[in-house]
C-alpha atoms as a PDB file:
ATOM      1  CA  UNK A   1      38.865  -0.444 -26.766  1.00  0.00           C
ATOM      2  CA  UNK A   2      35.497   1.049 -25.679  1.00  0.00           C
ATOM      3  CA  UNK A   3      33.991  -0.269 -22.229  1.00  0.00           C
ATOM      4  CA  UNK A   4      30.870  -1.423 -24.711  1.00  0.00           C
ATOM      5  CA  UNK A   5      32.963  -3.075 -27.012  1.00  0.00           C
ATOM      6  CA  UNK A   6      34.580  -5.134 -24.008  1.00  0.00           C
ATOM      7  CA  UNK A   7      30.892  -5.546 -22.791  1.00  0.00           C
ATOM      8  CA  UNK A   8      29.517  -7.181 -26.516  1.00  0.00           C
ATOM      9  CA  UNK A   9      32.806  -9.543 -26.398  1.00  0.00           C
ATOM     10  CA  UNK A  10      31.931 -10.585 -22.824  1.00  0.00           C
ATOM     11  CA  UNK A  11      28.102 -11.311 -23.362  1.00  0.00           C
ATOM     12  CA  UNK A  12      29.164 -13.201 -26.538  1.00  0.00           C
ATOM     13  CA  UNK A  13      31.685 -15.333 -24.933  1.00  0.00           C
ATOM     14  CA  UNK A  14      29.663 -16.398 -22.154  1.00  0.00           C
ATOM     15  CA  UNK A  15      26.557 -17.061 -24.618  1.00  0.00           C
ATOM     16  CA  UNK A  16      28.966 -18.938 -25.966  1.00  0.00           C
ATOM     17  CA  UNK A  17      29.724 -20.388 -23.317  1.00  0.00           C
ATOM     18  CA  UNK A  18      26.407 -21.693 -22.236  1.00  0.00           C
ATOM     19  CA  UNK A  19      25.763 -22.951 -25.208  1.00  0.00           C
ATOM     20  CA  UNK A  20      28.550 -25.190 -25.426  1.00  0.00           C
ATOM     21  CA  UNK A  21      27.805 -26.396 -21.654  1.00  0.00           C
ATOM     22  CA  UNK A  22      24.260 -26.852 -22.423  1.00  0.00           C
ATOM     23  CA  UNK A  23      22.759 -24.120 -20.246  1.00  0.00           C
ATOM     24  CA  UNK A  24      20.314 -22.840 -23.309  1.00  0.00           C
ATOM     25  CA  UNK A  25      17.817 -21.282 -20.680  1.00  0.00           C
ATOM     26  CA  UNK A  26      20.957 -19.629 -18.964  1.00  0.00           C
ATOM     27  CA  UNK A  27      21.933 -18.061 -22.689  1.00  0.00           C
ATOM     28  CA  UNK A  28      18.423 -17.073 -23.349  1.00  0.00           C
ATOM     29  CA  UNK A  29      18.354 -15.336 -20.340  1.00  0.00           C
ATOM     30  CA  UNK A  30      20.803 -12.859 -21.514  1.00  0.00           C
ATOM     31  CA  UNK A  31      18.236 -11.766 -23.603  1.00  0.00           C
ATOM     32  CA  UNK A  32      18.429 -13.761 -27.248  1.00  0.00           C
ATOM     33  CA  UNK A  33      16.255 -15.973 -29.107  1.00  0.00           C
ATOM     34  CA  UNK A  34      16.639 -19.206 -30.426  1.00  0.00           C
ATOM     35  CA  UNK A  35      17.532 -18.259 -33.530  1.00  0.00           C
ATOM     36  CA  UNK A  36      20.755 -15.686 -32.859  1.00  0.00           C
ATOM     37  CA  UNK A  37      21.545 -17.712 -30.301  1.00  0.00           C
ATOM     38  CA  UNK A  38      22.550 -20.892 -33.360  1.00  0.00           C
ATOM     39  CA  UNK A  39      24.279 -18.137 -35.066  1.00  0.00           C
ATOM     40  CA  UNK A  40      25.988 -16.913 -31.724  1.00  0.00           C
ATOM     41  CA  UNK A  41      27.021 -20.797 -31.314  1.00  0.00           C
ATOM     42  CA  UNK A  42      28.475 -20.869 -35.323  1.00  0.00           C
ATOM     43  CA  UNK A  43      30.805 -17.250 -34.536  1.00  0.00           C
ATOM     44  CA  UNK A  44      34.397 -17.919 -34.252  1.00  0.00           C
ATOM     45  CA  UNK A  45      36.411 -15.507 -31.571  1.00  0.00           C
ATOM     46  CA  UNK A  46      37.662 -13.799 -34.424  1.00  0.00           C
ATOM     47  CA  UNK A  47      33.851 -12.907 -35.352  1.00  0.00           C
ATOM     48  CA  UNK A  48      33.143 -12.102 -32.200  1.00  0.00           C
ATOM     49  CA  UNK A  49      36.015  -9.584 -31.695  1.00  0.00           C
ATOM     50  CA  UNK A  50      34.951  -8.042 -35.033  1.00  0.00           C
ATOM     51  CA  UNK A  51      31.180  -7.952 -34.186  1.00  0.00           C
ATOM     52  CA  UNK A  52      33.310  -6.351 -30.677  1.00  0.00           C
ATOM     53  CA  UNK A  53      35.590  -3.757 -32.761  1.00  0.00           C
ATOM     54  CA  UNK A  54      32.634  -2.263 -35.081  1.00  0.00           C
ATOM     55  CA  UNK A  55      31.466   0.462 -32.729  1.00  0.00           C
ATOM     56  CA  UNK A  56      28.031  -0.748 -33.073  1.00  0.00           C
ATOM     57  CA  UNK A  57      26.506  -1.426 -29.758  1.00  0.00           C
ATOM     58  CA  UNK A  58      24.401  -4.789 -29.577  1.00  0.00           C
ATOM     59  CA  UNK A  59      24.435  -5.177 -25.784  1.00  0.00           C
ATOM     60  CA  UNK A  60      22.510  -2.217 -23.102  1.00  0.00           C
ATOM     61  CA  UNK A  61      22.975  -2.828 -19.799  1.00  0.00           C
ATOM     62  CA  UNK A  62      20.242  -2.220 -17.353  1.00  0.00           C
ATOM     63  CA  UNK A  63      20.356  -1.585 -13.957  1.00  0.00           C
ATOM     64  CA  UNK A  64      17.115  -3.593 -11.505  1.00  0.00           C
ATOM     65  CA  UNK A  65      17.493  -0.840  -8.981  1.00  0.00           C
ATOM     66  CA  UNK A  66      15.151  -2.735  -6.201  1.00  0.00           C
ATOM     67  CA  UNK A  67      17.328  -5.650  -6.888  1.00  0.00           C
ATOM     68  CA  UNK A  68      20.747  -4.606  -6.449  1.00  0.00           C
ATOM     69  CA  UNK A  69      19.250  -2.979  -2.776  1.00  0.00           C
ATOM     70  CA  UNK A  70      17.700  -6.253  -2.095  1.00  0.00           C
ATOM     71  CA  UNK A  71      21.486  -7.973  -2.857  1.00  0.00           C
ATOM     72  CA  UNK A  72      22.973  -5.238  -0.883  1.00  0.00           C
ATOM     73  CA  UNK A  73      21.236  -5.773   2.496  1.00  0.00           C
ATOM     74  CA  UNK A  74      21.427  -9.149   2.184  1.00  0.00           C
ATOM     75  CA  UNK A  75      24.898  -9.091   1.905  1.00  0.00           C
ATOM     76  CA  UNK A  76      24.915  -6.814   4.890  1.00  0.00           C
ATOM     77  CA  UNK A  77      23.304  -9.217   6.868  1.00  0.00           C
ATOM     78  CA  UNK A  78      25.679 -12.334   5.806  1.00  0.00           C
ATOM     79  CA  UNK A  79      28.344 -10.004   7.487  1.00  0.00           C
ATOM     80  CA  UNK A  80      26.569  -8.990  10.595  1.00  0.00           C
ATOM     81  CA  UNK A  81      26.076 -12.864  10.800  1.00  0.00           C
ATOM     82  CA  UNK A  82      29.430 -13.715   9.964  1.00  0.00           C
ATOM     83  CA  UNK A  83      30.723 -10.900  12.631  1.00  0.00           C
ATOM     84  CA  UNK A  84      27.979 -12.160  14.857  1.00  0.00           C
ATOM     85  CA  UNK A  85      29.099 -15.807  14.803  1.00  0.00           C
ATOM     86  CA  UNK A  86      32.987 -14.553  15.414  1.00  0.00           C
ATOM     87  CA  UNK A  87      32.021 -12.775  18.421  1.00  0.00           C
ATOM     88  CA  UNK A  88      29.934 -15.363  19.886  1.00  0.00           C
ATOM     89  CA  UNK A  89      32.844 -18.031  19.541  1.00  0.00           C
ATOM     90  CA  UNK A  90      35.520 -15.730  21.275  1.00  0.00           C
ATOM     91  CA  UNK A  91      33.536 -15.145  24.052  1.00  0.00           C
ATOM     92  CA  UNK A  92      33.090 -19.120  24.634  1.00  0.00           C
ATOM     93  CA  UNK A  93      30.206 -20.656  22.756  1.00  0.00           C
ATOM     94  CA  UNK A  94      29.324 -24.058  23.170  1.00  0.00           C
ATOM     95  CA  UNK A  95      28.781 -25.792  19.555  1.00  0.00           C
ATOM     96  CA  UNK A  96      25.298 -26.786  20.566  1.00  0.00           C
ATOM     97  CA  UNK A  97      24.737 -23.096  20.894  1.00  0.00           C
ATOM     98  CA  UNK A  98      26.249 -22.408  17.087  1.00  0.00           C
ATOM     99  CA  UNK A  99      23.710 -25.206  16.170  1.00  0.00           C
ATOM    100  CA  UNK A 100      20.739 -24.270  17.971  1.00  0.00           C
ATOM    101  CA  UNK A 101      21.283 -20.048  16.933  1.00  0.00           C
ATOM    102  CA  UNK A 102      22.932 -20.555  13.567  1.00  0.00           C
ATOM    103  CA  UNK A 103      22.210 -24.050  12.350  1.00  0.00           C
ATOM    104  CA  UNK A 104      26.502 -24.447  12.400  1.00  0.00           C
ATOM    105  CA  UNK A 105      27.568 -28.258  12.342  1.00  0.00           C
ATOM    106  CA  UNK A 106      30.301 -29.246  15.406  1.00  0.00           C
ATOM    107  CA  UNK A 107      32.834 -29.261  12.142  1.00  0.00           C
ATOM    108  CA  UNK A 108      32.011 -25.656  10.873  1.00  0.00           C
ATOM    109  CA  UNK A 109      32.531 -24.757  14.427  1.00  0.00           C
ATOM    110  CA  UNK A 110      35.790 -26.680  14.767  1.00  0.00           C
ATOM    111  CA  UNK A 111      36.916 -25.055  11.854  1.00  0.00           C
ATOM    112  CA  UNK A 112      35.941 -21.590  12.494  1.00  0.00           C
ATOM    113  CA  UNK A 113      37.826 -21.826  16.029  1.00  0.00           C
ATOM    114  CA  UNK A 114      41.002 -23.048  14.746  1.00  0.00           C
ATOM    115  CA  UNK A 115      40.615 -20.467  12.079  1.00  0.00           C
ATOM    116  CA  UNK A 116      39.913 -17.595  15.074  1.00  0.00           C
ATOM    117  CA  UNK A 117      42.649 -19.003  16.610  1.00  0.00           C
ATOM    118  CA  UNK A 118      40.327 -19.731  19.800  1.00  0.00           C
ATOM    119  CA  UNK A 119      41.415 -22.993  21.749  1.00  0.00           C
ATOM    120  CA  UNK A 120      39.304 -25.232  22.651  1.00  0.00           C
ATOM    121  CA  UNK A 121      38.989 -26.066  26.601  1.00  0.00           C
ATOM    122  CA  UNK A 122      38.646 -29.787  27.053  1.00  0.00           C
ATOM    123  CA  UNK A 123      36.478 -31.221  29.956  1.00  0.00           C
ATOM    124  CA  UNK A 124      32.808 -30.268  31.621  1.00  0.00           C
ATOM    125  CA  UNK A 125      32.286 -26.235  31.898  1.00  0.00           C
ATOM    126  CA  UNK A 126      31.639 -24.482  35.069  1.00  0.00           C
ATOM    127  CA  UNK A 127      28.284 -25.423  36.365  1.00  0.00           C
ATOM    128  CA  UNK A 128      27.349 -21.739  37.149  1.00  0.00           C
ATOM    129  CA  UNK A 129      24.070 -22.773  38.924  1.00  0.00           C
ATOM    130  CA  UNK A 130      25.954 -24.138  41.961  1.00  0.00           C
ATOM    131  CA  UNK A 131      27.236 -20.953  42.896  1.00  0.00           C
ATOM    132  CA  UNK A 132      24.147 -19.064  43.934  1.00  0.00           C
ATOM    133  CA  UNK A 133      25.143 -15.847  44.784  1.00  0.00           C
ATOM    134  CA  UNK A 134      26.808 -15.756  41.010  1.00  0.00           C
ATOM    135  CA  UNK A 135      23.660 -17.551  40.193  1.00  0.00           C
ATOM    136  CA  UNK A 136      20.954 -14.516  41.242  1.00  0.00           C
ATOM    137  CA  UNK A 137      23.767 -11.632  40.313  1.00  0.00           C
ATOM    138  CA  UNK A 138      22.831 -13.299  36.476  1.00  0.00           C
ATOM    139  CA  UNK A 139      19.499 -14.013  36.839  1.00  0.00           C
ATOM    140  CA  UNK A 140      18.648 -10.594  37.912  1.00  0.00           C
ATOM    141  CA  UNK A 141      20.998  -8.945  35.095  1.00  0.00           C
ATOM    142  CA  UNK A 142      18.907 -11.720  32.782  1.00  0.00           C
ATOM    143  CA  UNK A 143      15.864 -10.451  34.088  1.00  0.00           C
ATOM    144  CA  UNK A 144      16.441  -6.785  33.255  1.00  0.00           C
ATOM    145  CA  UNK A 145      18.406  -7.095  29.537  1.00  0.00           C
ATOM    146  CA  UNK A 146      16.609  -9.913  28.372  1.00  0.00           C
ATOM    147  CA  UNK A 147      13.202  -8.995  25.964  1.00  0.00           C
ATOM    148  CA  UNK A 148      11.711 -12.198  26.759  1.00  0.00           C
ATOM    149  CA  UNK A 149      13.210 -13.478  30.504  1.00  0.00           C
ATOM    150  CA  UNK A 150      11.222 -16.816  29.400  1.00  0.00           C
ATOM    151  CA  UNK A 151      12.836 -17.297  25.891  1.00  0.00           C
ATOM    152  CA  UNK A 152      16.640 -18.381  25.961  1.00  0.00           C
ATOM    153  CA  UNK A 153      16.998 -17.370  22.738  1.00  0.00           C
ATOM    154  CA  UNK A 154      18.078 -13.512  23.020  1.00  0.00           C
ATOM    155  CA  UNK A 155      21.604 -13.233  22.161  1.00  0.00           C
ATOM    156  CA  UNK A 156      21.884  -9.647  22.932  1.00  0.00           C
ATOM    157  CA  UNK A 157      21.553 -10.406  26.690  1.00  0.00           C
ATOM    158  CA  UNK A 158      23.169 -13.584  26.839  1.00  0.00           C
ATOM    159  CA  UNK A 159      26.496 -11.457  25.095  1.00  0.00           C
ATOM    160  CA  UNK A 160      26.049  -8.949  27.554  1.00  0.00           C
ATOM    161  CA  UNK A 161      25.982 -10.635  30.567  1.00  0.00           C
ATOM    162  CA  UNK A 162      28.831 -12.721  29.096  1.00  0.00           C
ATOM    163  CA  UNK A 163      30.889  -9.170  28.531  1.00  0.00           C
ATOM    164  CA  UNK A 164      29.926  -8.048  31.949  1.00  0.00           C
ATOM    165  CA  UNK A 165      30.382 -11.226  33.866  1.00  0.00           C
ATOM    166  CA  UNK A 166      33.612 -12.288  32.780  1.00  0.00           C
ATOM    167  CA  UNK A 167      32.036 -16.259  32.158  1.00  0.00           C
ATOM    168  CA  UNK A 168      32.028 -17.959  29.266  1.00  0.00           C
ATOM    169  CA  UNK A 169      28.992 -17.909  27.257  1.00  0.00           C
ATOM    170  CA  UNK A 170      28.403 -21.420  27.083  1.00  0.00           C
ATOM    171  CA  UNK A 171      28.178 -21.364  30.905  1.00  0.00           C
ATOM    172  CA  UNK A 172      25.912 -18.419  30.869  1.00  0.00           C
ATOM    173  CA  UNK A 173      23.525 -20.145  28.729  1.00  0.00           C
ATOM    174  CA  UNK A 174      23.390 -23.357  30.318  1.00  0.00           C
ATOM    175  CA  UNK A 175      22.190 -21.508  33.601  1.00  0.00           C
ATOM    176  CA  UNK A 176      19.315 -19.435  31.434  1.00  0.00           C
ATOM    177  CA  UNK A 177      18.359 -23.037  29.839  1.00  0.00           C
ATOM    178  CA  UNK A 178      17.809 -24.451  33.436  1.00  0.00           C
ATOM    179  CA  UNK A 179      15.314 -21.245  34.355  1.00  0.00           C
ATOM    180  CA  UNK A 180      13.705 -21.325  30.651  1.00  0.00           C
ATOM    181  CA  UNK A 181      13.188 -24.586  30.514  1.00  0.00           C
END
């Protein structure tokens, strides 16, 4: 059967569909009126794979170019996000972190560790600010990678001192909060 044919039997089922789910605007939408969409609603599947089989075409399919680029990108960016997120969680994000950058609740977090198969440490993190000599060897690294040395919000630094430091990120960020804030 003819990819167009297989097209006209899909739009027609899920007019269908609609229709019998009460989603008129949804079956409009496809492009009908009001009128062949209460003879749509009346056509049996055998009608419709007959309408289907005649080789006339009653469905064109048009491509919204701008769209589909718009859909791509933003798909792109769900998956930087998503890759984004990962990253941040393996090298030792603290769920108010996830919150604060990504809006994540403590159980999305919870979930996406056990799914990373990251372990969660139990008790207080190291308190990074009493050690001063690791203390100024961050600030100054903050100092230089960070766009905004004021804002604790740049993720790029706080992941590469994190990289380069060998401490968690959690830790890392608690020490920029107490110069930021």
């Amino acid at each position: 059967m003819p990819q167009q044919n297989k097209l006209t039997r899909a739009v027609l089922h899920q007019v269908q569909d609609h229709l019998r789910c009460g989603n008129i605007n949804k079956a409009k939408s496809l492009g009908f009126n009001e009128e062949e969409l209460k003879v749509i609603r009346k056509l049996s599947s055998f009608q419709i794979d007959n309408i289907a089989a005649s080789g006339l075409s009653v469905v064109r399919v048009e491509i919204d170019h701008p769209m589909f680029i718009t859909l791509i990108s933003r798909i792109n960016d769900d998956e930087d996000r998503e890759k984004q997120i990962d990253e941040l969680l393996f090298l030792g994000a603290s769920g108010e972190m996830m919150s604060e950058f990504f809006a994540l609740s403590s159980i999305e977090v919870a979930t996406r560790r056990s799914l990373l198969g990251i372990v969660s440490k139990k008790g207080r993190r190291v308190a990074l600010y009493n050690n001063e000599k690791v203390g100024a060897e961050i600030y100054h690294a903050w100092v230089e990678k960070a766009k905004d040395p004021k804002c604790r919000h740049d993720l790029d630094a706080l992941v590469y001192i994190a990289k380069n430091f060998n401490y968690g990120l959690a830790e890392i960020w608690g020490l920029v909060k107490s110069w930021c804030d």
